[in-house]
Each structure stands twice: as C-alpha cells, then as structure tokens.
C-alpha atoms as a PDB file:
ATOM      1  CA  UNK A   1     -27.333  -2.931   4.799  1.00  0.00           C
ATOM      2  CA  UNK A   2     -23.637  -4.742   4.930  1.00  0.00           C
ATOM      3  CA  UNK A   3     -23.272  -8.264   4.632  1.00  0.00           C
ATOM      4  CA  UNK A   4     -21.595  -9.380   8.019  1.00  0.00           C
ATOM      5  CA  UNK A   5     -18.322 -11.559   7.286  1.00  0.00           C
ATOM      6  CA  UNK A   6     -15.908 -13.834   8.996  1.00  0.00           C
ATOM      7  CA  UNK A   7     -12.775 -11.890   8.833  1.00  0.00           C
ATOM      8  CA  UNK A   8     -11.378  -8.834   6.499  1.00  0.00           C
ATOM      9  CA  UNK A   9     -12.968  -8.594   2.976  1.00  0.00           C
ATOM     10  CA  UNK A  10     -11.753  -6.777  -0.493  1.00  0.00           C
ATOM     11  CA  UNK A  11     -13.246  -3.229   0.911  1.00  0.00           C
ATOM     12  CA  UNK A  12     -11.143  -3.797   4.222  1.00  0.00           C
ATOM     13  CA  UNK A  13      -8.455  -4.762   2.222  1.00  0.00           C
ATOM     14  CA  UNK A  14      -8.644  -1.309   0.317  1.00  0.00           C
ATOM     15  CA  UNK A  15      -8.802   0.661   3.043  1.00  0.00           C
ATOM     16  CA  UNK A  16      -6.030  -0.693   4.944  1.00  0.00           C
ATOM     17  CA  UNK A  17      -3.949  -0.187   1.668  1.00  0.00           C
ATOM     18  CA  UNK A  18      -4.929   3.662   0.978  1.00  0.00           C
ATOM     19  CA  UNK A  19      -4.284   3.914   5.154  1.00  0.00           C
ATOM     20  CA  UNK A  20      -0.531   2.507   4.760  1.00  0.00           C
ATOM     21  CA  UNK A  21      -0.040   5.011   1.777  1.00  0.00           C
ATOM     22  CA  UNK A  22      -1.272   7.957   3.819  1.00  0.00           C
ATOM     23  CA  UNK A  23       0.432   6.840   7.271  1.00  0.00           C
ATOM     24  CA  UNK A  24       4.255   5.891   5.910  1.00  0.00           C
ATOM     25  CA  UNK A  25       4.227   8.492   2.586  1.00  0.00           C
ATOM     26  CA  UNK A  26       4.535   5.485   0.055  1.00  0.00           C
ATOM     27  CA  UNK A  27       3.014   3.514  -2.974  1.00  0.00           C
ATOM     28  CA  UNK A  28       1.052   0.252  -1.368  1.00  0.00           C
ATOM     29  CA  UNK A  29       0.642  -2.414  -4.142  1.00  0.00           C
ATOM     30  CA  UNK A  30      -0.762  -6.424  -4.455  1.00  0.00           C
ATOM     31  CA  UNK A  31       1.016  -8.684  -6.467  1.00  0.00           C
ATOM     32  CA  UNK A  32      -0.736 -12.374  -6.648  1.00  0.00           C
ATOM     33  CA  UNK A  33       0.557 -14.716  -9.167  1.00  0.00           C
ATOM     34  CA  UNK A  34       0.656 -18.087  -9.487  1.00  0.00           C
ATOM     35  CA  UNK A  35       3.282 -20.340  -8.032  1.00  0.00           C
ATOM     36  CA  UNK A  36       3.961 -23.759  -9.431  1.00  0.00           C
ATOM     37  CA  UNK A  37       2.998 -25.641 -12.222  1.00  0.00           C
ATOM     38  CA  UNK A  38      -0.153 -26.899 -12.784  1.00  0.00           C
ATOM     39  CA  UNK A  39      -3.711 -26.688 -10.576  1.00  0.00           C
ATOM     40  CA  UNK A  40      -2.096 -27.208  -7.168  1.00  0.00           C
ATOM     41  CA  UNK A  41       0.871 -24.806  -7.358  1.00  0.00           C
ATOM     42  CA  UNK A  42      -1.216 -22.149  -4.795  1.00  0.00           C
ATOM     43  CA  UNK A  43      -0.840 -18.361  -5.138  1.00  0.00           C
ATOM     44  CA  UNK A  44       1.878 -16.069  -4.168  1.00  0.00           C
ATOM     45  CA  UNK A  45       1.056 -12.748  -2.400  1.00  0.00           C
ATOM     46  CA  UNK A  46       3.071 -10.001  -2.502  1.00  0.00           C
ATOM     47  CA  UNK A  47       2.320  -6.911  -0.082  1.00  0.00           C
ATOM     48  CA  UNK A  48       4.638  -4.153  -1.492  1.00  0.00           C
ATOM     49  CA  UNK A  49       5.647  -0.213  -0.967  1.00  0.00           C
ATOM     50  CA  UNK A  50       7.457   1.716  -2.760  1.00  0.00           C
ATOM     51  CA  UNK A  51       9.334   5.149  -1.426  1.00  0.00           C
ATOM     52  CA  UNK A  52       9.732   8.404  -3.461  1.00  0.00           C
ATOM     53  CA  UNK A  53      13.482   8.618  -1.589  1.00  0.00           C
ATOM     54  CA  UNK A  54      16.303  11.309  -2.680  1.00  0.00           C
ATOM     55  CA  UNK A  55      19.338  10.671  -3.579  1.00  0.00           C
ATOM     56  CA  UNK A  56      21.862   9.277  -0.671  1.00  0.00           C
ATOM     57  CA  UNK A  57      19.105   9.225   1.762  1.00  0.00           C
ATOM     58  CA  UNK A  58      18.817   5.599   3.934  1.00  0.00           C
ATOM     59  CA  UNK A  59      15.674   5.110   3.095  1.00  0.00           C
ATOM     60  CA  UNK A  60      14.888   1.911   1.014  1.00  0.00           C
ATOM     61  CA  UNK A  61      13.261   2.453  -2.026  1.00  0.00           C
ATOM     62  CA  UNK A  62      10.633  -0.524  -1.263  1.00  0.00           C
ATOM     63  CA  UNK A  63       9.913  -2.909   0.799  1.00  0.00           C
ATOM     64  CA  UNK A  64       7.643  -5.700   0.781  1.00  0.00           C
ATOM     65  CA  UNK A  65       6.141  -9.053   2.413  1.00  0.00           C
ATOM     66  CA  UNK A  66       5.552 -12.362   0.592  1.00  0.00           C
ATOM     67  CA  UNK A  67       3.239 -14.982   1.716  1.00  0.00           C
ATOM     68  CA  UNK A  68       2.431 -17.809  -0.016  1.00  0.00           C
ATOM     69  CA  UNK A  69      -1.704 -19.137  -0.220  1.00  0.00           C
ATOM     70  CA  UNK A  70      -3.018 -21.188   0.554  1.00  0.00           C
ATOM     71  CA  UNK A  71      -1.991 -21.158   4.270  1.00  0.00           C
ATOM     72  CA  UNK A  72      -2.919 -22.961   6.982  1.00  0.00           C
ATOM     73  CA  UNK A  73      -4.190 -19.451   8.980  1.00  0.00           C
ATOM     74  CA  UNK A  74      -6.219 -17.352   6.861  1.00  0.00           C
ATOM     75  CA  UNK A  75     -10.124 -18.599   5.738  1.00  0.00           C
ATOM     76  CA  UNK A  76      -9.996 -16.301   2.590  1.00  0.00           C
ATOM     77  CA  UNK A  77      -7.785 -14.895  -0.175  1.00  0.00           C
ATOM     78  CA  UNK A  78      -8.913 -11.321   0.747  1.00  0.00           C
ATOM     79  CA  UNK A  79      -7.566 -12.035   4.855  1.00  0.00           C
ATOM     80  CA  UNK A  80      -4.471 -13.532   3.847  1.00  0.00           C
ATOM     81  CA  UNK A  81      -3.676 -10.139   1.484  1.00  0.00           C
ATOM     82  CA  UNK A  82      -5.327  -8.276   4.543  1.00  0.00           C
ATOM     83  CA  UNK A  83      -3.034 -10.112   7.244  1.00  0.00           C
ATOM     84  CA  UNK A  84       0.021  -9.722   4.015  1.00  0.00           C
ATOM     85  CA  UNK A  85      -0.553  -5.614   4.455  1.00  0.00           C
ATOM     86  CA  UNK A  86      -0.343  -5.896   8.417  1.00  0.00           C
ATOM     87  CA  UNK A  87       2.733  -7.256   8.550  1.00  0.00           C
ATOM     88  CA  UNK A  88       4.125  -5.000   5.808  1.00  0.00           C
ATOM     89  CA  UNK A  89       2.769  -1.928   8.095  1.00  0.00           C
ATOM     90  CA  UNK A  90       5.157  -3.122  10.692  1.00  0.00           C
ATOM     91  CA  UNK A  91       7.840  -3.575   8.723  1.00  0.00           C
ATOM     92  CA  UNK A  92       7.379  -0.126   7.636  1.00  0.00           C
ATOM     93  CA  UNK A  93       7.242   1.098  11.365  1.00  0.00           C
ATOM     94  CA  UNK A  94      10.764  -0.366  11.573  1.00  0.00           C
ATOM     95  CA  UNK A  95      11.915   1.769   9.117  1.00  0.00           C
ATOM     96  CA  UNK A  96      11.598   4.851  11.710  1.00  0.00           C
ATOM     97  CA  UNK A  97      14.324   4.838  14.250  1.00  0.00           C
ATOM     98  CA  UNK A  98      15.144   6.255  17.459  1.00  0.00           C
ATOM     99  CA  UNK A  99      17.869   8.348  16.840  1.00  0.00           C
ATOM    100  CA  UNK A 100      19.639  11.185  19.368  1.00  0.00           C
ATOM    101  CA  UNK A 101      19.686  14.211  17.509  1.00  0.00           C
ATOM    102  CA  UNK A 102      23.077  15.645  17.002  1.00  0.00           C
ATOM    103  CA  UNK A 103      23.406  19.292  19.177  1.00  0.00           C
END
C-alpha cells in the first residue's frame, strides 16, 4: 500500500505533467539547474511547454514559468515543480480567448 505524504510527490508530479500535455495539445518539460556559485546558490525550476504552431498562427511557440528553490512556500523539491506546473496550466488557460466569431 502507498506511502501517505505531506504534499505532491514525483508520481503527482508526472501525472500533472502528462495531464497538461493532453489538456492544452503541447510538450510539458522540467528544467532544474543550478543557480549561483557555490553550495548555497539554490536551484532554478523551469516549468515549460512547447506548441507544435503553423506558420502565422498567434499562438506562442512556448511558454513557461520559473521559480527559483528553495522558497519560502513549498516543503519539497517535488511540490515546488508540482506548484511550478500549476501555475504554468494557468498560464496556458490564458492562452484561449474569448473571441466573437466573425458572421
């Protein structure tokens, strides 16, 4: 039987990323990399997705969210990508917009 957890883990993580592919059509990746020099330079996150688009269409051709870790919010590095591929979902939602159709 699961383990239960305080907060999103590396499986939730995964699913929320194959979930964003399916829901917006696009190419969910996780960048982290260090930032800084040294041992206390922290991690940088990187929530990105990438758009098959055509040519002349309005659609970007990626978008993405950065957040740097640690941070004062998230307990774990596997909630901060978690919380990192929320907020790019909503970005993505902005992407649709109500538009009048012509007649």
């Amino acid at each position: 039987m699961g383990k239960s957890t305080n907060g999103p883990d590396w499986i939730d993580v995964e699913m929320t990323m194959r979930a964003l592919e399916g829901l917006h059509e696009g190419h969910v990746s996780l960048i982290v990399s260090p930032e800084g020099i040294g041992s206390s330079g922290g991690l940088n996150v990187i929530a990105r997705m990438t758009f098959d688009v055509l040519p002349g269409s309005d659609r970007p051709a990626s978008i993405e969210v950065a957040k740097r870790w640690p941070c004062g919010t998230c307990k774990n590095l596997p909630g901060h990508c978690w919380t990192g591929l929320i907020e790019l979902d909503y970005r993505a939602s902005g992407l649709y917009k109500q538009q009048e159709l012509p007649i």
